[in-house]
Protein backbone atom coordinates (compact mmCIF):
# COMPACT_ATOMS: atom_id res chain seq x y z
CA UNK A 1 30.74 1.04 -204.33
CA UNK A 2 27.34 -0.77 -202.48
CA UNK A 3 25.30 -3.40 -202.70
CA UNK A 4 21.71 -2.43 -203.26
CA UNK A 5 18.92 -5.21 -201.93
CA UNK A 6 15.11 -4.64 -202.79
CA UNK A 7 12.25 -6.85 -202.20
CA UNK A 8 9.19 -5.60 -204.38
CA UNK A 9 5.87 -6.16 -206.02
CA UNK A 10 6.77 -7.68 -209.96
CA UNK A 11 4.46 -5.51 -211.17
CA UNK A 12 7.37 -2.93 -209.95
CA UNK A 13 10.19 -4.41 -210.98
CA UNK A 14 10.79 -2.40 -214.19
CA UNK A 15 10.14 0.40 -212.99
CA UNK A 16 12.60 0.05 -210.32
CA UNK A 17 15.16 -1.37 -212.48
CA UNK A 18 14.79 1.72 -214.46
CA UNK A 19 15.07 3.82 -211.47
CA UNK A 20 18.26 2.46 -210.25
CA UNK A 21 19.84 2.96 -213.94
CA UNK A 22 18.42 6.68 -213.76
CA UNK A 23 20.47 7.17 -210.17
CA UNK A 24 23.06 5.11 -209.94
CA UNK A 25 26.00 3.55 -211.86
CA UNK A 26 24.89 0.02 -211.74
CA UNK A 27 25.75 -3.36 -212.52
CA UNK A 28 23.73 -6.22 -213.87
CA UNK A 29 20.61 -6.02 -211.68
CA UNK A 30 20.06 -9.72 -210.55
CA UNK A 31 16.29 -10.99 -209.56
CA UNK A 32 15.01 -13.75 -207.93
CA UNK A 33 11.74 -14.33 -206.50
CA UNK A 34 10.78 -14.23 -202.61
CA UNK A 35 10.36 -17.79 -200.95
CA UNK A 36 6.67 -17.41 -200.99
CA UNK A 37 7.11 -16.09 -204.63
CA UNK A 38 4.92 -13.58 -204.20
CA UNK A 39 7.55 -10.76 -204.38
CA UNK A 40 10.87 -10.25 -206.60
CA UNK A 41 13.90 -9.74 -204.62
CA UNK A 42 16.85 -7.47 -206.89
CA UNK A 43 20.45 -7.25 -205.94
CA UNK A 44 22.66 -4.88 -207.83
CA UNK A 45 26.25 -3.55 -206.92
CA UNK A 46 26.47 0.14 -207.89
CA UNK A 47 28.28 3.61 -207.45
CA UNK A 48 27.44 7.09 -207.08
CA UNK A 49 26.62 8.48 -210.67
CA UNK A 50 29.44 10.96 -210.85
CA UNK A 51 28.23 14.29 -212.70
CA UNK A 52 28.93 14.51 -216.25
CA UNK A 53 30.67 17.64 -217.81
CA UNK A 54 29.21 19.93 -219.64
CA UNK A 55 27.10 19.70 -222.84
CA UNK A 56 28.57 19.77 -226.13
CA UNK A 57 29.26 23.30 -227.41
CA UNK A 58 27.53 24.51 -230.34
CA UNK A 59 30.53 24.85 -232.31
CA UNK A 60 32.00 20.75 -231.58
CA UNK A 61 28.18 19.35 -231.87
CA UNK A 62 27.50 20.94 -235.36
CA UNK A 63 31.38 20.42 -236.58
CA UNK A 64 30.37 18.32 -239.26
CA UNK A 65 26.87 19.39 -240.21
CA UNK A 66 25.73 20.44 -243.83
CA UNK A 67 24.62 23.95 -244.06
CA UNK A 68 21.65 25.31 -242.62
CA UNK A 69 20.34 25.70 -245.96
CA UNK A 70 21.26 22.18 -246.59
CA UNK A 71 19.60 20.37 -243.60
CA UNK A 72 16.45 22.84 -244.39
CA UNK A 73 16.30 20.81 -247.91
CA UNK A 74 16.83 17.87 -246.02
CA UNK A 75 14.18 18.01 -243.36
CA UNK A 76 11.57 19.14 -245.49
CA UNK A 77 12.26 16.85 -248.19
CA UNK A 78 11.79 13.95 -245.44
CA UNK A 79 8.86 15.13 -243.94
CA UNK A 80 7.01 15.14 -247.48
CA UNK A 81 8.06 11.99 -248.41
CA UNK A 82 6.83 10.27 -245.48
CA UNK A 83 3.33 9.01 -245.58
CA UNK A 84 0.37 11.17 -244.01
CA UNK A 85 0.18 11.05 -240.03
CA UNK A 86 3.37 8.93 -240.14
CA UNK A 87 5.89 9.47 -237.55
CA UNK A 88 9.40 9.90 -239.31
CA UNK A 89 12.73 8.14 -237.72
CA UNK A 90 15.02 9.11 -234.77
CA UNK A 91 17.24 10.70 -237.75
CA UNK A 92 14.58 12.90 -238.43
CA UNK A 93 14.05 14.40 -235.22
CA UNK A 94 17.44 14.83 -233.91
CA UNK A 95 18.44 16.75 -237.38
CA UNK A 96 15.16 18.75 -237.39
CA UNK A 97 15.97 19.63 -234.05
CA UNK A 98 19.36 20.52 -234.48
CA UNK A 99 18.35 22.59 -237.43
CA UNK A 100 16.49 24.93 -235.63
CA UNK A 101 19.13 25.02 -232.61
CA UNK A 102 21.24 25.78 -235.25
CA UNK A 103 18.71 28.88 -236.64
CA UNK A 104 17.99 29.87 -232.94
CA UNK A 105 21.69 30.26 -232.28
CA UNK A 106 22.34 32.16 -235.38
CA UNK A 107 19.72 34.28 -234.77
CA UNK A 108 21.06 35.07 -231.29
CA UNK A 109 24.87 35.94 -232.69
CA UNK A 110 22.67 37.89 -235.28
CA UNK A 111 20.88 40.18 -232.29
CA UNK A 112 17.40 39.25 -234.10
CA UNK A 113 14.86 38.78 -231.86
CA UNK A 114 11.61 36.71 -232.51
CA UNK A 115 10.76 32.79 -231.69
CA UNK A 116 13.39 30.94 -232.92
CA UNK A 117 14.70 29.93 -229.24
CA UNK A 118 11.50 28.77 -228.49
CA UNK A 119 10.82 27.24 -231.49
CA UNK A 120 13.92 25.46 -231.30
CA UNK A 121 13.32 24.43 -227.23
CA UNK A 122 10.11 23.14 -228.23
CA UNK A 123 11.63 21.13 -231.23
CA UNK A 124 14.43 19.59 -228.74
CA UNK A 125 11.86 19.02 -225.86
CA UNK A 126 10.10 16.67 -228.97
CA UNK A 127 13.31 14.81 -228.94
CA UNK A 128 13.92 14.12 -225.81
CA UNK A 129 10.39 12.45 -225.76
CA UNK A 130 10.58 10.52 -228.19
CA UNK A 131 13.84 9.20 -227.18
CA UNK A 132 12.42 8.81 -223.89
CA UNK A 133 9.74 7.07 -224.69
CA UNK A 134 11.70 3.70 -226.16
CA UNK A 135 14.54 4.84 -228.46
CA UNK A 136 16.71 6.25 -225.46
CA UNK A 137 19.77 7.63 -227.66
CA UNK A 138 22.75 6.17 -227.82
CA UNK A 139 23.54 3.90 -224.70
CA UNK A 140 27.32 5.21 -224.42
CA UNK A 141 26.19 9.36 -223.60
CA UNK A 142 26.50 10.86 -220.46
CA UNK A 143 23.10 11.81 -220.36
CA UNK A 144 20.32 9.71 -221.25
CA UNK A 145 17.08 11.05 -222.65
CA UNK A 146 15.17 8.97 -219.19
CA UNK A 147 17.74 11.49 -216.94
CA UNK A 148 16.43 15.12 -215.55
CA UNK A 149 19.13 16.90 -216.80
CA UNK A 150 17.93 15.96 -220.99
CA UNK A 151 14.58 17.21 -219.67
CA UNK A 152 15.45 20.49 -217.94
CA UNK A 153 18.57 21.32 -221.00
CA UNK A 154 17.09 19.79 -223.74
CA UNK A 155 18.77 21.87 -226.60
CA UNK A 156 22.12 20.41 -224.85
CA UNK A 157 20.37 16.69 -225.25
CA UNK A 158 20.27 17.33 -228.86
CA UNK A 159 23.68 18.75 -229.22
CA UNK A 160 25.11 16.09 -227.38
CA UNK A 161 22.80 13.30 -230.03
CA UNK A 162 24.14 15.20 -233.02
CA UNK A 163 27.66 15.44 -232.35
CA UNK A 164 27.14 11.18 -231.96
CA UNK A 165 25.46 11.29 -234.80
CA UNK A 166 27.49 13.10 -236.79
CA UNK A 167 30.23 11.09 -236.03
CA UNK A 168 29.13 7.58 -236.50
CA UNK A 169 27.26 8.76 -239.92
C-alpha cells in the first residue's frame, strides 16, 4: 500500500482519476485545489492491481444460456423491434455477442472453417466499446471494459459479462 499525491491542470483531473482506477487498486481519490487555485491537488491511497485469473471458460459463461437457436430468435426479434438507426440496450449487445461466440466456438469443435471467429471478435470488440464508452459493465468484474486486457481478449470480456449476466437475470 502507497499514498499517491498529484498536482494537475482540472481540465485533467478526470482523466487522471480514471487513470489511477485503470492501474491501481485505489481508494476514494480526494481533491482539493492548489493555494493559488489554479491547479487540483489528488491524494489517493492505493495497491498494486494484482492480476486477475483467467477468463471465464466457455462452458461456466454460457451455463445457463438458452439455445443457440433460441438466442438467434431472440436477437433478431430485438433488433426488429427497435426503431430505425436506434441503438438497442447493453442486453442486446452482450447476448448478440455471446451468440456468435457461442456459433464461432461451435464451429471450431465442428472443424468448419469460414468467418465465424471473426465475426464473433468483431461482435465482442462492439461490446467492449460500448461498455467503454459509459456503461462500463458491471463494477464488481475483474476486468473492466476501460482495462487493456477487455481490449486485447475481448471474446473473454464478453464471457466474463454473460456469465454476470446470466446469473443476476
Amino acid at each position: 500500500m502507497f499514498d499517491i499525491r498529484i498536482i494537475c491542470d482540472p481540465a485533467d483531473t478526470d482523466r487522471i482519476v480514471a487513470a489511477l482506477d485503470k492501474t491501481f487498486t485505489a481508494g476514494t481519490v480526494t481533491v482539493c485545489p492548489t493555494r493559488d487555485g489554479k491547479q487540483h491537488r489528488f491524494y489517493v491511497r492505493a495497491d498494486h492491481r494484482t492480476e486477475p485469473g483467467p477468463w471465464p471458460t466457455p462452458e461456466a459463461a454460457y451455463a445457463f444460456a438458452p439455445s443457440i437457436v433460441r438466442e438467434i430468435g431472440w436477437t433478431v426479434g430485438t433488433a426488429v423491434d427497435r426503431p430505425r438507426g436506434e441503438v438497442s440496450g447493453r442486453e442486446y449487445w452482450l447476448r448478440k455477442a455471446a451468440l456468435l461466440d457461442r456459433i464461432a466456438l461451435r464451429d471450431e469443435q465442428d472443424g468448419i472453417t469460414g468467418d465465424a471467429d471473426e465475426v464473433a471478435t468483431e461482435a465482442a470488440r462492439r461490446f467492449v466499446d460500448y461498455d467503454r464508452d459509459g456503461n462500463r459493465g458491471h463494477h464488481d468484474g475483474p476486468i473492466r471494459a476501460v482495462q487493456p486486457r477487455a481490449a486485447a481478449e475481448p471474446r473473454g470480456y464478453v464471457r466474463q459479462e454473460y456469465a454476470h449476466w446470466a446469473k443476476t437475470n
